[in-house]
C-alpha atoms as a PDB file:
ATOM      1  CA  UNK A   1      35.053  41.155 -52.259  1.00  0.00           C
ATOM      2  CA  UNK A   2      33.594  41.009 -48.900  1.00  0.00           C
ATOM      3  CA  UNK A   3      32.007  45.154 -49.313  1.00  0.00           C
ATOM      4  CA  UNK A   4      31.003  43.849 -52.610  1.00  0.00           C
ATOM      5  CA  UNK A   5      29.434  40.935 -50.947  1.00  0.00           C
ATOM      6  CA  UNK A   6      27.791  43.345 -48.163  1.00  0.00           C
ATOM      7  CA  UNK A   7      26.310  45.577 -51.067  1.00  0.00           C
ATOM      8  CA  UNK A   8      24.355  42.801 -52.377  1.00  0.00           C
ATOM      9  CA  UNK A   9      23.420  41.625 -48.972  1.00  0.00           C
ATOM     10  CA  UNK A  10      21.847  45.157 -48.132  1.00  0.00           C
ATOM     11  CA  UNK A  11      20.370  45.613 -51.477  1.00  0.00           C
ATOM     12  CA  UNK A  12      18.643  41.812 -50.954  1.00  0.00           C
ATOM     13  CA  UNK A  13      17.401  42.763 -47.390  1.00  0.00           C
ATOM     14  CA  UNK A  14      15.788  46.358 -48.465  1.00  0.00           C
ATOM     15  CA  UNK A  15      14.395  44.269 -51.564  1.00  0.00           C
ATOM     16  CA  UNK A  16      10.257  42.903 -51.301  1.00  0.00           C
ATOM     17  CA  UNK A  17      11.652  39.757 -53.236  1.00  0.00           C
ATOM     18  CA  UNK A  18      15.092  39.708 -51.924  1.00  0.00           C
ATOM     19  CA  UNK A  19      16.791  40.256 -55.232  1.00  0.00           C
ATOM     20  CA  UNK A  20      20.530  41.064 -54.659  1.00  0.00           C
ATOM     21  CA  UNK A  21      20.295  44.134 -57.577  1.00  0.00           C
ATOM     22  CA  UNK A  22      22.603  47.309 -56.479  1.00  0.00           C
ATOM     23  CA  UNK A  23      21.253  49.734 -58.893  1.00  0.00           C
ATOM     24  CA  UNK A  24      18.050  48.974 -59.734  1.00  0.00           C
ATOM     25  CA  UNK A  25      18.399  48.086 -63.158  1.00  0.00           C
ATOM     26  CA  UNK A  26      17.802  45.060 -64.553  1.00  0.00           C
ATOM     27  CA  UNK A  27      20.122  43.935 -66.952  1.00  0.00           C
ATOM     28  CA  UNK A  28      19.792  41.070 -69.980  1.00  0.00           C
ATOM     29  CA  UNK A  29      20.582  37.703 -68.261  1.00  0.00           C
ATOM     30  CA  UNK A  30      19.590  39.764 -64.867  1.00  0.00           C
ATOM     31  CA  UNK A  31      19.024  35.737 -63.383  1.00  0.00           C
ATOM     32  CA  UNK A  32      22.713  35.600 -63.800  1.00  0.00           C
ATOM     33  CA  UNK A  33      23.677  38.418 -62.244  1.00  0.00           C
ATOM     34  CA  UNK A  34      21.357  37.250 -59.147  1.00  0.00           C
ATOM     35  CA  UNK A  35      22.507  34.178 -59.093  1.00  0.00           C
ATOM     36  CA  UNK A  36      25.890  35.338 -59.188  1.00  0.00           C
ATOM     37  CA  UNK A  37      25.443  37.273 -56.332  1.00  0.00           C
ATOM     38  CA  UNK A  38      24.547  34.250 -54.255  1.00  0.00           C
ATOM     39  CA  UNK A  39      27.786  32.259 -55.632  1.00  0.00           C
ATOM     40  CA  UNK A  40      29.854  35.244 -54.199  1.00  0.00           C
ATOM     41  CA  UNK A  41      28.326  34.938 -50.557  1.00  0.00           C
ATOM     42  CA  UNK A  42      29.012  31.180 -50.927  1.00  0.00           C
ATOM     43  CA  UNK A  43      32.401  31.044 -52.029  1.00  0.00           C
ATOM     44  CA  UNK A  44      32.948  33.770 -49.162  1.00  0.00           C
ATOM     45  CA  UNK A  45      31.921  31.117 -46.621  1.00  0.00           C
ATOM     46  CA  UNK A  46      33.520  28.706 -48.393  1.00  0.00           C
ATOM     47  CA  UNK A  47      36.443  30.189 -48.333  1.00  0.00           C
ATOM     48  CA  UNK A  48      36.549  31.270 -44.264  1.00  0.00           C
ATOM     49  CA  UNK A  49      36.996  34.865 -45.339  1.00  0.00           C
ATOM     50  CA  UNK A  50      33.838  35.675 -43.066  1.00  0.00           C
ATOM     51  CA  UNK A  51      33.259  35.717 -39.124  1.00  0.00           C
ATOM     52  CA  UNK A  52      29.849  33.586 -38.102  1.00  0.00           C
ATOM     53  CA  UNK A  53      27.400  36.669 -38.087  1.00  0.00           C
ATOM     54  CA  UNK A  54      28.856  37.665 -41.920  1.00  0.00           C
ATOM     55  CA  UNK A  55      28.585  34.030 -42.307  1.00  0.00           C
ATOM     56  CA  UNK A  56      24.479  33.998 -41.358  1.00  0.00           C
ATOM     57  CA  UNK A  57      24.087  37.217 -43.793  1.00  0.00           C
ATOM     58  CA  UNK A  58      25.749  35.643 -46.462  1.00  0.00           C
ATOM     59  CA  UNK A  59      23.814  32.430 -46.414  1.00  0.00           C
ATOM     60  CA  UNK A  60      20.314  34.221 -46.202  1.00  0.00           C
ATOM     61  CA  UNK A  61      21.338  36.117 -49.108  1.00  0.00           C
ATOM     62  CA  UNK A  62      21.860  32.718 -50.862  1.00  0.00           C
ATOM     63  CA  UNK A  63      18.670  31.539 -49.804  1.00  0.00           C
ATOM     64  CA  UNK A  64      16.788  34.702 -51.197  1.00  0.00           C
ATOM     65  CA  UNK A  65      18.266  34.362 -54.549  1.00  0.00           C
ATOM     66  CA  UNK A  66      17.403  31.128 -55.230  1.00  0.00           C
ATOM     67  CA  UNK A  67      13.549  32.132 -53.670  1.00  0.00           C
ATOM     68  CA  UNK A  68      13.508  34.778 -56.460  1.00  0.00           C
ATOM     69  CA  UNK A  69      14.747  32.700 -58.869  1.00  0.00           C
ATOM     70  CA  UNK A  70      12.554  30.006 -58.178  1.00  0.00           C
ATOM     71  CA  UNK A  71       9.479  32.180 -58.087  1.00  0.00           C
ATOM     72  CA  UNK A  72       9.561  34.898 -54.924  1.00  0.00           C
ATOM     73  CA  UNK A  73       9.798  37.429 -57.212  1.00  0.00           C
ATOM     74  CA  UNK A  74       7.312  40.726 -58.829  1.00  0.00           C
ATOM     75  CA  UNK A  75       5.490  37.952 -61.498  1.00  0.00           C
ATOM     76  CA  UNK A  76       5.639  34.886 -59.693  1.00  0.00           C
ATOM     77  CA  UNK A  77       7.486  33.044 -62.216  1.00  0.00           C
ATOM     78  CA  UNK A  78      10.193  30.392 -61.834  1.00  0.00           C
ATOM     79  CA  UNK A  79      12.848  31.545 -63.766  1.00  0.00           C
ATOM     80  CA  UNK A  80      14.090  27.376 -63.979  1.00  0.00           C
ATOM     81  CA  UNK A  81      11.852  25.996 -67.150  1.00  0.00           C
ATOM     82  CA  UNK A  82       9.575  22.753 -65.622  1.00  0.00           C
ATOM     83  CA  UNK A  83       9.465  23.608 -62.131  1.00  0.00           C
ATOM     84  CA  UNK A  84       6.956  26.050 -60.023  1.00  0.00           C
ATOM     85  CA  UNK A  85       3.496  27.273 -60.141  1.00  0.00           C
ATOM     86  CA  UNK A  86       4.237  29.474 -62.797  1.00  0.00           C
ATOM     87  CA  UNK A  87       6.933  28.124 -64.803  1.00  0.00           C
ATOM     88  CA  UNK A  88       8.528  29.602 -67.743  1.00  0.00           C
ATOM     89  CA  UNK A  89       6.735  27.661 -71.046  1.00  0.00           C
ATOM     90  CA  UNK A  90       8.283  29.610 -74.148  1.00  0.00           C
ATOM     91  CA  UNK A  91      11.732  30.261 -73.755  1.00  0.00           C
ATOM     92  CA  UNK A  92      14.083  31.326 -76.516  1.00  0.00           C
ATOM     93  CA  UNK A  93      15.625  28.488 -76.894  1.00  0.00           C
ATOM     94  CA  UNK A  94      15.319  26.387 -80.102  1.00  0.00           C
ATOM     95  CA  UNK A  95      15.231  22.561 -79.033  1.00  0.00           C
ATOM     96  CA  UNK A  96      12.325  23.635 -76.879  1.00  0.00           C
ATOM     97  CA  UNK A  97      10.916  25.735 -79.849  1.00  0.00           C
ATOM     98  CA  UNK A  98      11.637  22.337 -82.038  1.00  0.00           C
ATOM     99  CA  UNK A  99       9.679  19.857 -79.473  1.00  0.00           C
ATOM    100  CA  UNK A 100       6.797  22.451 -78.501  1.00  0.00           C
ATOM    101  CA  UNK A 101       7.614  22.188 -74.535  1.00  0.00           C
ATOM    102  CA  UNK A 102      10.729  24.093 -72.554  1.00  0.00           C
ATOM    103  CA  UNK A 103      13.113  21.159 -71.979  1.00  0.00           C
ATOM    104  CA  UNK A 104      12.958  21.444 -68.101  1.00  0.00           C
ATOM    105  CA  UNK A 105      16.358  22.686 -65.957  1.00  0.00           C
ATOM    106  CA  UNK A 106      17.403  25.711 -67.595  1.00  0.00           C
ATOM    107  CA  UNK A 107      17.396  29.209 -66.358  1.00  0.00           C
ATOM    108  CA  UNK A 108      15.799  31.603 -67.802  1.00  0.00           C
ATOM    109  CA  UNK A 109      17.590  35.126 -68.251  1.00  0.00           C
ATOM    110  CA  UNK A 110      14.678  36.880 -66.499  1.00  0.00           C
ATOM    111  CA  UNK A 111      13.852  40.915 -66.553  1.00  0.00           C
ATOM    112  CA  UNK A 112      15.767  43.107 -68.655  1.00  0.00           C
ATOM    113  CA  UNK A 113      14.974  46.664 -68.475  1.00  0.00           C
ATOM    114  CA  UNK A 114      16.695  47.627 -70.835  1.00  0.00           C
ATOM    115  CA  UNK A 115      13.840  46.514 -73.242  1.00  0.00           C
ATOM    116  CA  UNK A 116      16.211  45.253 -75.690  1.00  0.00           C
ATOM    117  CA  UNK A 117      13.975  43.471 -78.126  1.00  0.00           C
ATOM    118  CA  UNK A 118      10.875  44.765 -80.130  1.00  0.00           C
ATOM    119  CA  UNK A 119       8.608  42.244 -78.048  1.00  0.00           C
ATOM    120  CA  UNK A 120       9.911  43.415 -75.025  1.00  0.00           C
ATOM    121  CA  UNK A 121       9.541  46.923 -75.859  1.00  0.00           C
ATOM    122  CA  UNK A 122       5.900  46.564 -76.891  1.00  0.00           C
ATOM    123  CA  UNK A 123       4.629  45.042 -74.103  1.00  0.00           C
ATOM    124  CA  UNK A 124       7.023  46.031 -71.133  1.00  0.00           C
ATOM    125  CA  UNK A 125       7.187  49.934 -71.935  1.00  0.00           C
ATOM    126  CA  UNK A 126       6.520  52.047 -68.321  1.00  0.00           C
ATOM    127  CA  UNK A 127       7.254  48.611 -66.160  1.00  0.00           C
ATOM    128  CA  UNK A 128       8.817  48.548 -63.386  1.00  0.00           C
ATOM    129  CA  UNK A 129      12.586  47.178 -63.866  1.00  0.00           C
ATOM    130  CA  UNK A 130      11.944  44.032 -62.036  1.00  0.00           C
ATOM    131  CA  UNK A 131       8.926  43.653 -64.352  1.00  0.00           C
ATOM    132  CA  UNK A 132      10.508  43.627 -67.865  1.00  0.00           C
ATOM    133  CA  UNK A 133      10.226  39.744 -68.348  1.00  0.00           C
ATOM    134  CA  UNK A 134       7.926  38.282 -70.907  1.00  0.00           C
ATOM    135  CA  UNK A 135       7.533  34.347 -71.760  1.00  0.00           C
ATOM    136  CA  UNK A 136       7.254  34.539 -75.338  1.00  0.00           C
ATOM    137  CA  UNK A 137      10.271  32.839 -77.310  1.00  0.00           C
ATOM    138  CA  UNK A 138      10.209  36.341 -79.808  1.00  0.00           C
ATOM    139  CA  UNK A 139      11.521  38.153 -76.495  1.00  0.00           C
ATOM    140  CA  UNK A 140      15.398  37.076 -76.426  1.00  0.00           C
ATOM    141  CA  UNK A 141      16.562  39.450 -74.172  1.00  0.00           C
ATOM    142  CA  UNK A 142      14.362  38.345 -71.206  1.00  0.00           C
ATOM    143  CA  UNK A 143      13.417  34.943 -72.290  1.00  0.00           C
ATOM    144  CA  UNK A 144      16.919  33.824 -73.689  1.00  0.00           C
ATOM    145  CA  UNK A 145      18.876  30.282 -72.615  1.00  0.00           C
ATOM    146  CA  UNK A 146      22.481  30.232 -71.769  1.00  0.00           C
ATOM    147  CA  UNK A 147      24.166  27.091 -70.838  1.00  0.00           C
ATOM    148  CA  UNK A 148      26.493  29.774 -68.086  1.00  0.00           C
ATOM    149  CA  UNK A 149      23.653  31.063 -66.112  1.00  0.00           C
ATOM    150  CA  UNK A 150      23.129  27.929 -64.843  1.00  0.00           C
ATOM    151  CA  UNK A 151      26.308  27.270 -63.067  1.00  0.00           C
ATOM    152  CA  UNK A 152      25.657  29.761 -60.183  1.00  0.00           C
ATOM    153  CA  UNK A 153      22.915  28.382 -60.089  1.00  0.00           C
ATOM    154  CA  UNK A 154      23.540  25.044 -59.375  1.00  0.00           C
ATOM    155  CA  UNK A 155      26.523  26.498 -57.282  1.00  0.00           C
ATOM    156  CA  UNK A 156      24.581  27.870 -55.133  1.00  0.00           C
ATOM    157  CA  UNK A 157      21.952  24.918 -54.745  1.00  0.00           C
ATOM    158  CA  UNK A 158      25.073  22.455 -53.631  1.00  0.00           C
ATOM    159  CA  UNK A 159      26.012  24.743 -51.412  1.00  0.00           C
ATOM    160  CA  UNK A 160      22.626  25.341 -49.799  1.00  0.00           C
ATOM    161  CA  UNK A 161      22.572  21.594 -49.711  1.00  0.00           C
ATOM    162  CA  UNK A 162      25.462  21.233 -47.476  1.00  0.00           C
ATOM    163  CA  UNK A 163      25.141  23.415 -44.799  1.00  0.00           C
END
């Protein structure tokens, strides 16, 4: 796990927005995968399976996923509805929908290159992977709401918190 660890590490410190992506491709609930990525370095230093330097690496690569995540990223947007400069205001998510506002705290799924919606394949054709996001509740497969992404998330931000 620690090579695994090191690959997203590298791939967060050759990013321009720091995001912890191996291959380049953006998958749906991409947010999750970043965010996993920073719950990996964490439980590594939780765990004492690093030395101090790997220990420094692994928290920056923390930090940068929750500064893409929260906004340091190709389109500016925080990817947690209610907070930012550029929040997300449409998610897919129906009790938002319902009320007419995003229901603040969630994270989004963010960019999906895949383009696998007909929203997201009208508007986000040619884009650049880390590009594929729209905030439209039609586009599920950028814009979507899982209750799971957010646990790295908030993994992450306790462990930030206590260090």
């Amino acid at each position: 796990m620690i090579e695994e660890t090191d690959d997203y590490a590298a791939a967060a410190e050759k990013d321009a927005f720091g995001a912890s992506i191996t291959d380049g491709i953006y998958v749906w609930g991409s947010n999750m995968q970043i965010a996993n990525h920073g719950m990996l370095a964490g439980l590594m230093i939780r765990g004492g399976y690093v030395d101090s330097e790997k220990k420094e690496r692994y928290q920056r690569l923390m930090e940068r996923q929750i500064a893409y995540l929260l906004g340091q990223n190709g389109l500016g947007y925080c990817y947690v509805t209610g907070f930012g400069t550029k929040p997300c205001e449409h998610p897919h998510h129906r009790p938002s929908v319902a009320v007419g506002r995003a229901m603040p705290g969630m994270l989004i799924g963010g960019p999906d290159s895949g383009l696998h919606d007909p929203f997201a394949v009208e508007a986000l054709t040619g884009k650049a992977p880390q590009l594929c996001y729209l905030d439209r509740y039609e586009s599920y497969s950028t814009n979507e709401i899982t209750i799971y992404w957010n646990t790295p998330l908030i993994y992450i931000l306790a462990e930030l918190m206590s260090m």
